[in-house]
N, C-alpha and C. Protein backbone atom coordinates (compact mmCIF):
# COMPACT_ATOMS: atom_id res chain seq x y z
N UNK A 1 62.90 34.20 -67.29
CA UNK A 1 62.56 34.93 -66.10
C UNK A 1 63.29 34.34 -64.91
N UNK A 2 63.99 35.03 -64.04
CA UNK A 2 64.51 34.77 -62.70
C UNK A 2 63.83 34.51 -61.65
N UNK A 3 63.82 33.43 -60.75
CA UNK A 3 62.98 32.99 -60.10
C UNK A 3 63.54 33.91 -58.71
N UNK A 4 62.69 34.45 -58.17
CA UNK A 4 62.86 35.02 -56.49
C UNK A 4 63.15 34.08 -55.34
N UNK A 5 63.91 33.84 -55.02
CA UNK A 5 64.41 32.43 -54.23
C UNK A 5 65.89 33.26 -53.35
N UNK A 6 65.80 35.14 -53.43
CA UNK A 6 67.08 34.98 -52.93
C UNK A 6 66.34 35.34 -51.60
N UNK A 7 66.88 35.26 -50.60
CA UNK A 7 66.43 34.51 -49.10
C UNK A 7 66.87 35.92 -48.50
N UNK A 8 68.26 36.78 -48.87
CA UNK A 8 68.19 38.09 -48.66
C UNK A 8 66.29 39.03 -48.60
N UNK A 9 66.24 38.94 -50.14
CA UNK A 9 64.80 39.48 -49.81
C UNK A 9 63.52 39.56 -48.90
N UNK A 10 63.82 38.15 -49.08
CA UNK A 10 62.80 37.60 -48.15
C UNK A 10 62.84 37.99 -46.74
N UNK A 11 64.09 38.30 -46.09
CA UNK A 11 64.39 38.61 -44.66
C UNK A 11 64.10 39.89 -44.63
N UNK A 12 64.18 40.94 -45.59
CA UNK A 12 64.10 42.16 -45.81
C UNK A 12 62.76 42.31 -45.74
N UNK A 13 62.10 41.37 -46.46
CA UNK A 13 60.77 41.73 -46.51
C UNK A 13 59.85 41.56 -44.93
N UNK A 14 60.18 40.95 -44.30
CA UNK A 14 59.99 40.46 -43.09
C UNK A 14 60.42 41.29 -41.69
N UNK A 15 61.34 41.46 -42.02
CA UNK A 15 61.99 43.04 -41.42
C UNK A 15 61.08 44.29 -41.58
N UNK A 16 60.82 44.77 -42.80
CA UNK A 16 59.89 46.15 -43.01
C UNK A 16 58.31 45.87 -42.16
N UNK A 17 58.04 44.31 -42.51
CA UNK A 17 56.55 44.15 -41.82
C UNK A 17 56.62 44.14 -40.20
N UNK A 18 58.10 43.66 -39.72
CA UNK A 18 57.83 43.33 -38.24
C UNK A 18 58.06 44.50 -37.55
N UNK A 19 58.75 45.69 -38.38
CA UNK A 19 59.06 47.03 -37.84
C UNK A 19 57.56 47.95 -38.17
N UNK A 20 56.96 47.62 -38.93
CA UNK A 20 55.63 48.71 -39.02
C UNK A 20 55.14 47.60 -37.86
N UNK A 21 55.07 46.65 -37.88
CA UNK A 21 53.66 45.88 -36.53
C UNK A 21 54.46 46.71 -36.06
N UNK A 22 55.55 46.48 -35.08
CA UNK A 22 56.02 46.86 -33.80
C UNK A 22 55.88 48.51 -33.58
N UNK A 23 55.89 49.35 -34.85
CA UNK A 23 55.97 50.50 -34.63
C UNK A 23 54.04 51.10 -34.40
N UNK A 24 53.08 50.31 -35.13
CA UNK A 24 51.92 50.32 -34.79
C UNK A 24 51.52 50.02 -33.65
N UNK A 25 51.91 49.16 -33.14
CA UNK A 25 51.89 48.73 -31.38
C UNK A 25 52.00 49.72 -30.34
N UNK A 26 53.48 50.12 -30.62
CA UNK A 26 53.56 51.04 -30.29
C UNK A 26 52.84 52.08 -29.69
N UNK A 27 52.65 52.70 -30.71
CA UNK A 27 52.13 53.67 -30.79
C UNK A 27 50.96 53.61 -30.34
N UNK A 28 50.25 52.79 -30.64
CA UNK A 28 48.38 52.46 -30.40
C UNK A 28 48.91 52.38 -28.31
N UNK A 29 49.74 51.76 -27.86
CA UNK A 29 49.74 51.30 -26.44
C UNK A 29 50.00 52.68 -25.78
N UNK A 30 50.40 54.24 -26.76
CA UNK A 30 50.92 55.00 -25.82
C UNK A 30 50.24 56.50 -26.07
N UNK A 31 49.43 56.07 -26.98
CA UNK A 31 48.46 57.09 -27.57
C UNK A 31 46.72 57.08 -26.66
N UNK A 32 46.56 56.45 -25.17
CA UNK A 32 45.66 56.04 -25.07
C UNK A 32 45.40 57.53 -24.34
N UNK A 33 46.22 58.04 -23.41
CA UNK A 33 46.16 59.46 -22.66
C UNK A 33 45.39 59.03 -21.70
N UNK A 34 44.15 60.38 -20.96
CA UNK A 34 43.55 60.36 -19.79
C UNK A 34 42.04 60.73 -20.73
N UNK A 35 41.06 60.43 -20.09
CA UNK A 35 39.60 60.78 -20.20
C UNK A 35 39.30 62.05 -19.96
N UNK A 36 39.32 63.06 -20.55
CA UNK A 36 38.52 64.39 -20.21
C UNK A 36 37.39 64.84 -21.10
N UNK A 37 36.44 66.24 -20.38
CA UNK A 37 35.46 66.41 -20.92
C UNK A 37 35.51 67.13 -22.15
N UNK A 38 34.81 66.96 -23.09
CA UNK A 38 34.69 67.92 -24.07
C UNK A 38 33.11 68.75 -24.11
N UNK A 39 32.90 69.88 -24.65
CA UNK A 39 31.39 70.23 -24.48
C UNK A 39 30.33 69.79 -25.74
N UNK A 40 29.84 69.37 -25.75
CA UNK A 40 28.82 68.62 -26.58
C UNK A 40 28.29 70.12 -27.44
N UNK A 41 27.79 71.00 -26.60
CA UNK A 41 27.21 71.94 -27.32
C UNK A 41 27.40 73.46 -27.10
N UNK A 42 27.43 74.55 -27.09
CA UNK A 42 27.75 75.79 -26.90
C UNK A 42 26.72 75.76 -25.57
N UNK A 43 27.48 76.55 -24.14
CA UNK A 43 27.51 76.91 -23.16
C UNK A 43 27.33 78.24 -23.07
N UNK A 44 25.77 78.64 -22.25
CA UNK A 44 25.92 80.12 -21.85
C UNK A 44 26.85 80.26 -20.40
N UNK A 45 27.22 81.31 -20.02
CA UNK A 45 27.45 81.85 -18.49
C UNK A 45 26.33 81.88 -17.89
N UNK A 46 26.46 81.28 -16.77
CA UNK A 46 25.36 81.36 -15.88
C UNK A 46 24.98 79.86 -15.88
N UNK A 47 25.09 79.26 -16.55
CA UNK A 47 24.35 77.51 -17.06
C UNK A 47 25.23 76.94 -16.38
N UNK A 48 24.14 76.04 -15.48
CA UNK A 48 24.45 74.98 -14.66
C UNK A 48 24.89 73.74 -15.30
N UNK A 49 26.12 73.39 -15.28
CA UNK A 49 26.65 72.46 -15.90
C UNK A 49 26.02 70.74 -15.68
N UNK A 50 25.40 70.43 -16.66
CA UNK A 50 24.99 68.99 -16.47
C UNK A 50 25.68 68.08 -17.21
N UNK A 51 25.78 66.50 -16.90
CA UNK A 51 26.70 65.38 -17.68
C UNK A 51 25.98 65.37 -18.73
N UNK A 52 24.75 65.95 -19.53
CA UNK A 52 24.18 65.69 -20.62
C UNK A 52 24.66 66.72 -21.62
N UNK A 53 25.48 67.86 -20.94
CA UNK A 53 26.12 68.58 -22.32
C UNK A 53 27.53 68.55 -22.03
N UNK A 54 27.77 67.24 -21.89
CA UNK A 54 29.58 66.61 -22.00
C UNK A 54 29.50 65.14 -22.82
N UNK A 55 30.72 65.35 -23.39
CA UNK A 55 31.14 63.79 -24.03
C UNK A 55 32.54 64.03 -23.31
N UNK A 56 33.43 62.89 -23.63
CA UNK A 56 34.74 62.84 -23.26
C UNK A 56 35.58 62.09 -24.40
N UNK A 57 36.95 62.76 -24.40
CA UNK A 57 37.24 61.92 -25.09
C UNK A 57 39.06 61.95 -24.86
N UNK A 58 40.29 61.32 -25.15
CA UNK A 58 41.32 60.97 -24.54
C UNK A 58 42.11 61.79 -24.69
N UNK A 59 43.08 62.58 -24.04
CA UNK A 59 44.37 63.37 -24.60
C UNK A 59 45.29 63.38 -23.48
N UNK A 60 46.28 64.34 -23.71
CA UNK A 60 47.76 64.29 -23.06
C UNK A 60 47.12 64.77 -21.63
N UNK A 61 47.83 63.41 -20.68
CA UNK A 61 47.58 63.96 -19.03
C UNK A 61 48.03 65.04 -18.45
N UNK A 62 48.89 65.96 -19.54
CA UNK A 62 49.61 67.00 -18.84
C UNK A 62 48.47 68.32 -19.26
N UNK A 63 47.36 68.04 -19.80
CA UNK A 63 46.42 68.85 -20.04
C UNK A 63 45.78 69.12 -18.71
N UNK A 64 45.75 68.04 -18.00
CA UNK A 64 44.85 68.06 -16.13
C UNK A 64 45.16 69.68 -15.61
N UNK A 65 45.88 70.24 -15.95
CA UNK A 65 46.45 71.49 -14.99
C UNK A 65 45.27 72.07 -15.62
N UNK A 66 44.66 72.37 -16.76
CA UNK A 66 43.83 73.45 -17.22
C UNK A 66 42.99 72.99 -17.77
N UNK A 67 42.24 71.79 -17.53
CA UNK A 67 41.17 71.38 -18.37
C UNK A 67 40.36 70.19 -17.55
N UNK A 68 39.08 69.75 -17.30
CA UNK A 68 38.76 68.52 -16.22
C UNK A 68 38.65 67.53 -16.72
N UNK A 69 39.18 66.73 -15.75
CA UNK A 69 39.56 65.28 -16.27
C UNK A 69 37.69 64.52 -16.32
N UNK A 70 37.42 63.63 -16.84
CA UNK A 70 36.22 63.39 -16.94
C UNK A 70 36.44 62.37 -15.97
N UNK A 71 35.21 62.83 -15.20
CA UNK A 71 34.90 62.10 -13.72
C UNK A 71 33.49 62.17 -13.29
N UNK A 72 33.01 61.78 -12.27
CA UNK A 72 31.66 61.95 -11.68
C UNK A 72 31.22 63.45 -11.39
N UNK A 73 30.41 64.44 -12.01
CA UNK A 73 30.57 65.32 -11.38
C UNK A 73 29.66 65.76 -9.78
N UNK A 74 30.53 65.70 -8.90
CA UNK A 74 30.02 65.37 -7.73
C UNK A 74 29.98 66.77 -6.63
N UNK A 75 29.68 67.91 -7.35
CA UNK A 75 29.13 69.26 -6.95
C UNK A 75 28.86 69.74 -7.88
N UNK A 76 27.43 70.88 -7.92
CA UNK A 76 27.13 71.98 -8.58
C UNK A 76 28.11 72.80 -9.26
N UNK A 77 28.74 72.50 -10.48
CA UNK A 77 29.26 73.67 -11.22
C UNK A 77 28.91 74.64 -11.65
N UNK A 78 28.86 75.88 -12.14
CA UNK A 78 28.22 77.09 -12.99
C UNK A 78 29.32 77.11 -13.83
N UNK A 79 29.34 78.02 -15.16
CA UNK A 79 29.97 78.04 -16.20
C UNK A 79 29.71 79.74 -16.30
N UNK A 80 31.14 80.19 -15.54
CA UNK A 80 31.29 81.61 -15.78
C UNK A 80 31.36 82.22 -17.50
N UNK A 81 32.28 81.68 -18.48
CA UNK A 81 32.34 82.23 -19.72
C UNK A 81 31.79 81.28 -20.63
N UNK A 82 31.32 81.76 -22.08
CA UNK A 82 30.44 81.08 -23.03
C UNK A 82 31.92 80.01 -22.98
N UNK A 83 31.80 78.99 -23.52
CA UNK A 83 32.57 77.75 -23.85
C UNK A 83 31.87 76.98 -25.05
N UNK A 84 32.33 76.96 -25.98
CA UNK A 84 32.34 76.47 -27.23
C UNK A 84 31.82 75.33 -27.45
N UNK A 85 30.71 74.59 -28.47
CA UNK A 85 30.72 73.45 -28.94
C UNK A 85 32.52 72.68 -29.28
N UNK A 86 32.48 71.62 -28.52
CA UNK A 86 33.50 70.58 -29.12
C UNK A 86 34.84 71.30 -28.55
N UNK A 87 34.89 72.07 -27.27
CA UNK A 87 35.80 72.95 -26.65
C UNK A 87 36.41 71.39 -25.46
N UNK A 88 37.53 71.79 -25.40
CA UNK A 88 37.71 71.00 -23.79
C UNK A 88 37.01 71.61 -22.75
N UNK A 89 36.66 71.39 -21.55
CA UNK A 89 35.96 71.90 -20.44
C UNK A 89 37.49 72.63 -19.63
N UNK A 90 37.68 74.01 -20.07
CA UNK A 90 38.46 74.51 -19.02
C UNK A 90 37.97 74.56 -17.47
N UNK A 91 38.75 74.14 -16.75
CA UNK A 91 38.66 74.42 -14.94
C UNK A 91 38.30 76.26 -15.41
N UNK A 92 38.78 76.95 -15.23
CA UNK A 92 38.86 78.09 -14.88
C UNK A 92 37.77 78.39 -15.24
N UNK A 93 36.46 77.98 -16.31
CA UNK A 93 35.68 78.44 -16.94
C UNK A 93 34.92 78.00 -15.71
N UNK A 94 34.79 77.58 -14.88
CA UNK A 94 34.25 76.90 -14.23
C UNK A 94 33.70 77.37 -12.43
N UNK A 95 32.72 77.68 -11.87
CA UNK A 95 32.65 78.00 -10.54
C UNK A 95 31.71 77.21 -9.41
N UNK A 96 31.71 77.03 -8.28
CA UNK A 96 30.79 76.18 -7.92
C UNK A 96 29.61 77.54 -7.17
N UNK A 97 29.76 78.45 -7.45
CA UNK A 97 28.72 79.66 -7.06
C UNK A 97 28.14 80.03 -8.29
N UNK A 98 26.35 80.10 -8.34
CA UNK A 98 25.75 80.17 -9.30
C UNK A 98 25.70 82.09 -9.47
N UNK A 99 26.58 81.93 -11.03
CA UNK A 99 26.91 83.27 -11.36
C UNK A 99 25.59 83.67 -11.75
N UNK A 100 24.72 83.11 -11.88
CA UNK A 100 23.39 84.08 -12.84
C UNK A 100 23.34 85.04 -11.57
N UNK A 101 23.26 84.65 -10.12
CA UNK A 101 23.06 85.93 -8.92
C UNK A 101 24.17 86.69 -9.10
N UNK A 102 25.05 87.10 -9.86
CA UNK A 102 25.99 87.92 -9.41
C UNK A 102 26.22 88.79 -10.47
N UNK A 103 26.90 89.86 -10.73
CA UNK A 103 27.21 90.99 -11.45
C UNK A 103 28.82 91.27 -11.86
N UNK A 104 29.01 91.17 -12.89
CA UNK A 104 30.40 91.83 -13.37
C UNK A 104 30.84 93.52 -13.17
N UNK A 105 32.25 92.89 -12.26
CA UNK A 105 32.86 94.80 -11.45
C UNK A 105 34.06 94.35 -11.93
N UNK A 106 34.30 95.69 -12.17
CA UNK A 106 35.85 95.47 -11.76
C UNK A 106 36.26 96.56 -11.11
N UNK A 107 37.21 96.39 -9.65
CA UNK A 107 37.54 97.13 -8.96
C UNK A 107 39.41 96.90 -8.51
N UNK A 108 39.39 98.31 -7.89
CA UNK A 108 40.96 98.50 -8.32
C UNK A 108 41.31 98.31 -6.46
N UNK A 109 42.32 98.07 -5.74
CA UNK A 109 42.81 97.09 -4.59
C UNK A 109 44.39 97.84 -4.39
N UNK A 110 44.15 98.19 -3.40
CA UNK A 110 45.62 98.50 -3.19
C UNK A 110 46.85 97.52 -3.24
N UNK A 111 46.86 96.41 -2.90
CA UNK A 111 47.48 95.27 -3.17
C UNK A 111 47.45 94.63 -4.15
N UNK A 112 48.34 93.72 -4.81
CA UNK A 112 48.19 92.35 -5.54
C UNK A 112 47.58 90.66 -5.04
N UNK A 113 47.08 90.50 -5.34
CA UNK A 113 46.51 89.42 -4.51
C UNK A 113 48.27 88.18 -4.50
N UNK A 114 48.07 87.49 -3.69
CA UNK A 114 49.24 86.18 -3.85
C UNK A 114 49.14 85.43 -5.10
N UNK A 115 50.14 84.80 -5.07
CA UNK A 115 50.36 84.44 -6.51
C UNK A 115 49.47 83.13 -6.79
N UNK A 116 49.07 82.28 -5.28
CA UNK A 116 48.83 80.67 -5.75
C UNK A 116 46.87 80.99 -5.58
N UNK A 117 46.53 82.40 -6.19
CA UNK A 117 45.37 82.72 -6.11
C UNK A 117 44.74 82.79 -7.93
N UNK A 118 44.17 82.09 -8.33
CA UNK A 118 43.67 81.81 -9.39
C UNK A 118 42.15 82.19 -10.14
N UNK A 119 42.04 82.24 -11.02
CA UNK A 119 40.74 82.70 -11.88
C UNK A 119 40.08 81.76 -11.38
N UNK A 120 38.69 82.10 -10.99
CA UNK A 120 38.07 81.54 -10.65
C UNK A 120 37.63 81.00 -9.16
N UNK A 121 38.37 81.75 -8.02
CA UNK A 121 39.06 81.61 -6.82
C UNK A 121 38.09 82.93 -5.99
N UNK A 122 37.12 82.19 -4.57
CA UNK A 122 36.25 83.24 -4.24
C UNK A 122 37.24 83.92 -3.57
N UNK A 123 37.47 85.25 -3.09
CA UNK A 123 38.09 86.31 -2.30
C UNK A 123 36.94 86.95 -2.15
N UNK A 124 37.29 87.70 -0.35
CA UNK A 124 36.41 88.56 0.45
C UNK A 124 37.46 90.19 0.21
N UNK A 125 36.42 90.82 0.19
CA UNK A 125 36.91 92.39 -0.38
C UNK A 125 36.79 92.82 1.35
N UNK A 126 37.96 93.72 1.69
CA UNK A 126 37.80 94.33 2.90
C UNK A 126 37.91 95.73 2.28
N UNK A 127 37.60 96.85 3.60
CA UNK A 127 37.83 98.17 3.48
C UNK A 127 38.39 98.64 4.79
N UNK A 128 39.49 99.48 4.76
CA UNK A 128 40.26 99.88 5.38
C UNK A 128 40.24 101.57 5.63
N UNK A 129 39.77 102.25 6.57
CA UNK A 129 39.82 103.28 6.80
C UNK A 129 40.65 104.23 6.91
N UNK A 130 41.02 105.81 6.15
CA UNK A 130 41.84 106.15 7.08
C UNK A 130 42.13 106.30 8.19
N UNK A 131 41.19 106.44 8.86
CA UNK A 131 40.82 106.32 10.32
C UNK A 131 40.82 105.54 11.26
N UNK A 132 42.37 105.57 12.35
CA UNK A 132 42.82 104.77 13.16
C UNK A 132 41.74 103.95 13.60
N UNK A 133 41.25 104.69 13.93
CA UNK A 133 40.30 104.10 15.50
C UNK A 133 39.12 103.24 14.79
N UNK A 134 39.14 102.80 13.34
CA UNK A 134 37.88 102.10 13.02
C UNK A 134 38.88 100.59 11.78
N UNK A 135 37.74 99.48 12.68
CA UNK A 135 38.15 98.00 12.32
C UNK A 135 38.18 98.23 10.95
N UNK A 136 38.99 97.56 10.23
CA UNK A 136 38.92 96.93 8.78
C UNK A 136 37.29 96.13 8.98
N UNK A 137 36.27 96.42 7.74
CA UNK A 137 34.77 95.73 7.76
C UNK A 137 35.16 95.25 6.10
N UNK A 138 34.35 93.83 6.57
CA UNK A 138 34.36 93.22 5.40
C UNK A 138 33.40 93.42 4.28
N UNK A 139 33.55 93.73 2.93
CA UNK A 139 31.96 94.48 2.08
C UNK A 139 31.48 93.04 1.71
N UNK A 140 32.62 92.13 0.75
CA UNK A 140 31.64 91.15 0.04
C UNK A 140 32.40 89.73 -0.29
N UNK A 141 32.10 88.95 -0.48
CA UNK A 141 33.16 87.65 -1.21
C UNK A 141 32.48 87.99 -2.65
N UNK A 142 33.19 87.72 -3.09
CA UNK A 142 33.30 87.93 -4.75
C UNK A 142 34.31 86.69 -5.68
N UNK A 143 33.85 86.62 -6.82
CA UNK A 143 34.63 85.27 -7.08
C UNK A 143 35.18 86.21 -8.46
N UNK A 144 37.08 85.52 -8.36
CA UNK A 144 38.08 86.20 -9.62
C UNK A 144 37.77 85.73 -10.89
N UNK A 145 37.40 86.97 -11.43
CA UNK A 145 37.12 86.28 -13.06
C UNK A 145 38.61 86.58 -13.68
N UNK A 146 39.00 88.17 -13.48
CA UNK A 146 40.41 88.07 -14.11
C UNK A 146 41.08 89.22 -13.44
N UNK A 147 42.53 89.89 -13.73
CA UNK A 147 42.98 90.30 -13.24
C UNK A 147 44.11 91.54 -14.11
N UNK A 148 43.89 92.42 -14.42
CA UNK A 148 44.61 93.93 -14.87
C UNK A 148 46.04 94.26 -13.95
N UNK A 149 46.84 94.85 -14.59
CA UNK A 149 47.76 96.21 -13.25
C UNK A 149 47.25 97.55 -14.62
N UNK A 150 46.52 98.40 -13.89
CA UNK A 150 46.06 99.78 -15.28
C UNK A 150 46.39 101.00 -14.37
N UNK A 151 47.17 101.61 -15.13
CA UNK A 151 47.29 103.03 -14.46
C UNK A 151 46.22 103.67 -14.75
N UNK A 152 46.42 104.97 -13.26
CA UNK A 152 45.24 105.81 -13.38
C UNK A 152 45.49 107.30 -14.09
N UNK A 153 44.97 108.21 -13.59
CA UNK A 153 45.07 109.49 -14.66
C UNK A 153 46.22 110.02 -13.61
N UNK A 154 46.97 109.62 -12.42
CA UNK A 154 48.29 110.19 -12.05
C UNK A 154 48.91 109.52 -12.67
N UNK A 155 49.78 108.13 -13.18
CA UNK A 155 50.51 107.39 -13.74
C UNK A 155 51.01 106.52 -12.79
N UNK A 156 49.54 106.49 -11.63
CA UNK A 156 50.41 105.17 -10.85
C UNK A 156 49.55 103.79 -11.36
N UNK A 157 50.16 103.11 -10.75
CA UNK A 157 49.85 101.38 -11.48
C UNK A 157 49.39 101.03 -10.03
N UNK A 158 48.26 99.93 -10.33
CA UNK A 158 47.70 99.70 -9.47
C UNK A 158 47.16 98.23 -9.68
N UNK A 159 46.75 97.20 -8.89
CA UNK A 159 46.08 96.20 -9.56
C UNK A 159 44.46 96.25 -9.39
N UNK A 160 43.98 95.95 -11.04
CA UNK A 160 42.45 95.48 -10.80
C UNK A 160 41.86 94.56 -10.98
N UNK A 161 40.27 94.46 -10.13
CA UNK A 161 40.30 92.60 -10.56
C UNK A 161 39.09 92.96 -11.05
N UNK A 162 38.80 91.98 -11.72
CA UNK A 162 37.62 91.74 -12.20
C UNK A 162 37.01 90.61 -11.97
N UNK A 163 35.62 90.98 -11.25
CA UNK A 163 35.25 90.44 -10.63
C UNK A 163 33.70 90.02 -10.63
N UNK A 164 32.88 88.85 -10.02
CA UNK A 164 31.64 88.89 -9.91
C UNK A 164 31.19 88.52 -8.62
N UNK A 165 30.11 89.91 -8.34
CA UNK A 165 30.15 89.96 -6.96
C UNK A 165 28.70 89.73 -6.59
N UNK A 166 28.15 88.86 -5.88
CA UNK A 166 26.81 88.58 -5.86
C UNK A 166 25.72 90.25 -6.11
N UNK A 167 24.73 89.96 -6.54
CA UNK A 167 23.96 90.98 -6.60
C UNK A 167 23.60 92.03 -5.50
N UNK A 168 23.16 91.35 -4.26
CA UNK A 168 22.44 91.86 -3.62
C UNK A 168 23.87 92.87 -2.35
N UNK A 169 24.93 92.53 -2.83
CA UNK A 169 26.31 92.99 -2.43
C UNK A 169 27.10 94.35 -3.20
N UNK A 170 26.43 94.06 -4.81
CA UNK A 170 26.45 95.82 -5.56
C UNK A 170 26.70 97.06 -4.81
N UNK A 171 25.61 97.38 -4.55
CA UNK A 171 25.09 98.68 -3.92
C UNK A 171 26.50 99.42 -2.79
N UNK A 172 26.43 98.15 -2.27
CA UNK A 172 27.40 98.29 -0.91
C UNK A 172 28.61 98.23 -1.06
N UNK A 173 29.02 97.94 -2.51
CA UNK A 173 30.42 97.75 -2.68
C UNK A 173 30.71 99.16 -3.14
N UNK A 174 30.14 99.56 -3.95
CA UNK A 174 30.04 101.03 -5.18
C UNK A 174 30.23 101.90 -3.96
N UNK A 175 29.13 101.69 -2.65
CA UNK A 175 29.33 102.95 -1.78
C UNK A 175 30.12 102.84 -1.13
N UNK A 176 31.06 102.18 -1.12
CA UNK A 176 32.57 101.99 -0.30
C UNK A 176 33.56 102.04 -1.01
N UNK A 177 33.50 102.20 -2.49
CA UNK A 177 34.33 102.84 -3.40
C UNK A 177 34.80 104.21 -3.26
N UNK A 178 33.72 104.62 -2.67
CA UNK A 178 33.09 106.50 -3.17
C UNK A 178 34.16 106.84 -1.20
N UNK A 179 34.21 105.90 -0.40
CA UNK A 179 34.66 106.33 0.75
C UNK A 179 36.25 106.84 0.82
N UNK A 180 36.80 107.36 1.78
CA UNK A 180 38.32 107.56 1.94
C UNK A 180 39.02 106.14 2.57
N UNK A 181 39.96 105.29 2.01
CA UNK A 181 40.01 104.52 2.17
C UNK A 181 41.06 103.33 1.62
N UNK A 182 41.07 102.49 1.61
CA UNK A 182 41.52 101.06 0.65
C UNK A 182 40.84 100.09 0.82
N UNK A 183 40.70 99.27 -0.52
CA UNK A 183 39.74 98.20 -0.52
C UNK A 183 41.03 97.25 -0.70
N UNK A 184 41.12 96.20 -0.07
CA UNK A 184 42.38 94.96 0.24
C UNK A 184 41.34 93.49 -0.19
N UNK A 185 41.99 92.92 -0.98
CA UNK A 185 40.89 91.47 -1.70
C UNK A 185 42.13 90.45 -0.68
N UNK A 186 41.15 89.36 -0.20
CA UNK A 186 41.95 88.49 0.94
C UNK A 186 41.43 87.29 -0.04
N UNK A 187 42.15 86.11 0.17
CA UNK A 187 41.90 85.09 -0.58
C UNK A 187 40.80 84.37 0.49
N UNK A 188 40.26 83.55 0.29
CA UNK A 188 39.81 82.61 1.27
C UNK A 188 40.19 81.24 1.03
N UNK A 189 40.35 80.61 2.58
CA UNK A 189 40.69 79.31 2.65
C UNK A 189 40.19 78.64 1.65
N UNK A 190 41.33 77.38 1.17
CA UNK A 190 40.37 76.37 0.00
C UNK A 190 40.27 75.34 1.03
């Protein structure tokens, strides 16, 4: 039998181990990411978001644009759409106006809203008269759930939003639908 004594090997062997440590290192030092929330348990709409139905746990920081980083939560959230057991906590799912008071519309706007205006983003609905001689009146703030362009039965395109508009603001919006007019959605200051 040949005795193992050639010193080649041995360096080789030493080589494969110091390249897996180093490549384990690696990796473990760059795999740590950012802290965000995940949902512990299935979320209705309308449910006031508490730290007892969140865990957190680490992923890519470039997730921050669409998902919350886990932090103190230090205002009243509401949770506009159901959100999943073991879901990330989307921002957008997210409102600081308690949706259980409000009602799902969707209404059509002579305009497009601006572009750096986002789901989830309150806007005040105005109405615009044909009629020179009378102010633009404001109907309601309403917060963007989402956003359509749907033609109508002429084939023009138009944008609609969809929207939730406090309750007690309904009534008054529907009857300013029914008027001669345009309804114009304004963003409001953040």
């Amino acid at each position: 039998m040949r005795k193992l004594s050639d010193p080649k090997l041995y360096v080789g062997a030493l080589l494969i181990i110091a390249s897996i440590t180093a490549g384990w290192w690696i990796v473990d030092q760059h795999s740590g990411g950012e802290e965000f929330y995940v949902v512990r348990e299935n979320i209705a709409p309308g449910t006031k978001l508490t730290p007892a139905q969140l865990d957190t746990m680490k992923a890519n920081p470039a997730l921050s644009k669409h998902y919350m980083k886990a932090q103190k939560l230090t205002k009243d959230w509401y949770v506009r759409r159901q959100i999943s057991k073991g879901e990330l906590l989307p921002n957008e799912a997210l409102t600081s106006t308690d949706v259980s008071e409000t009602r799902p519309l969707v209404v059509k706007v002579a305009e497009a809203l601006p572009t750096n205006v986002r789901v989830g983003d309150e806007i005040e609905l105005w109405f615009i008269t044909e009629e020179a001689e009378n102010e633009p009146a404001q109907v309601t703030s309403a917060i963007l759930t989402g956003t359509k362009a749907a033609e109508d039965a002429f084939g023009q395109e138009g944008p609609r939003l969809e929207l939730r508009v406090p309750t007690n603001n309904v009534a008054a919006l529907l009857q300013t639908l029914g008027k001669k007019g345009k309804l114009v959605a304004v963003a409001k200051h953040r």
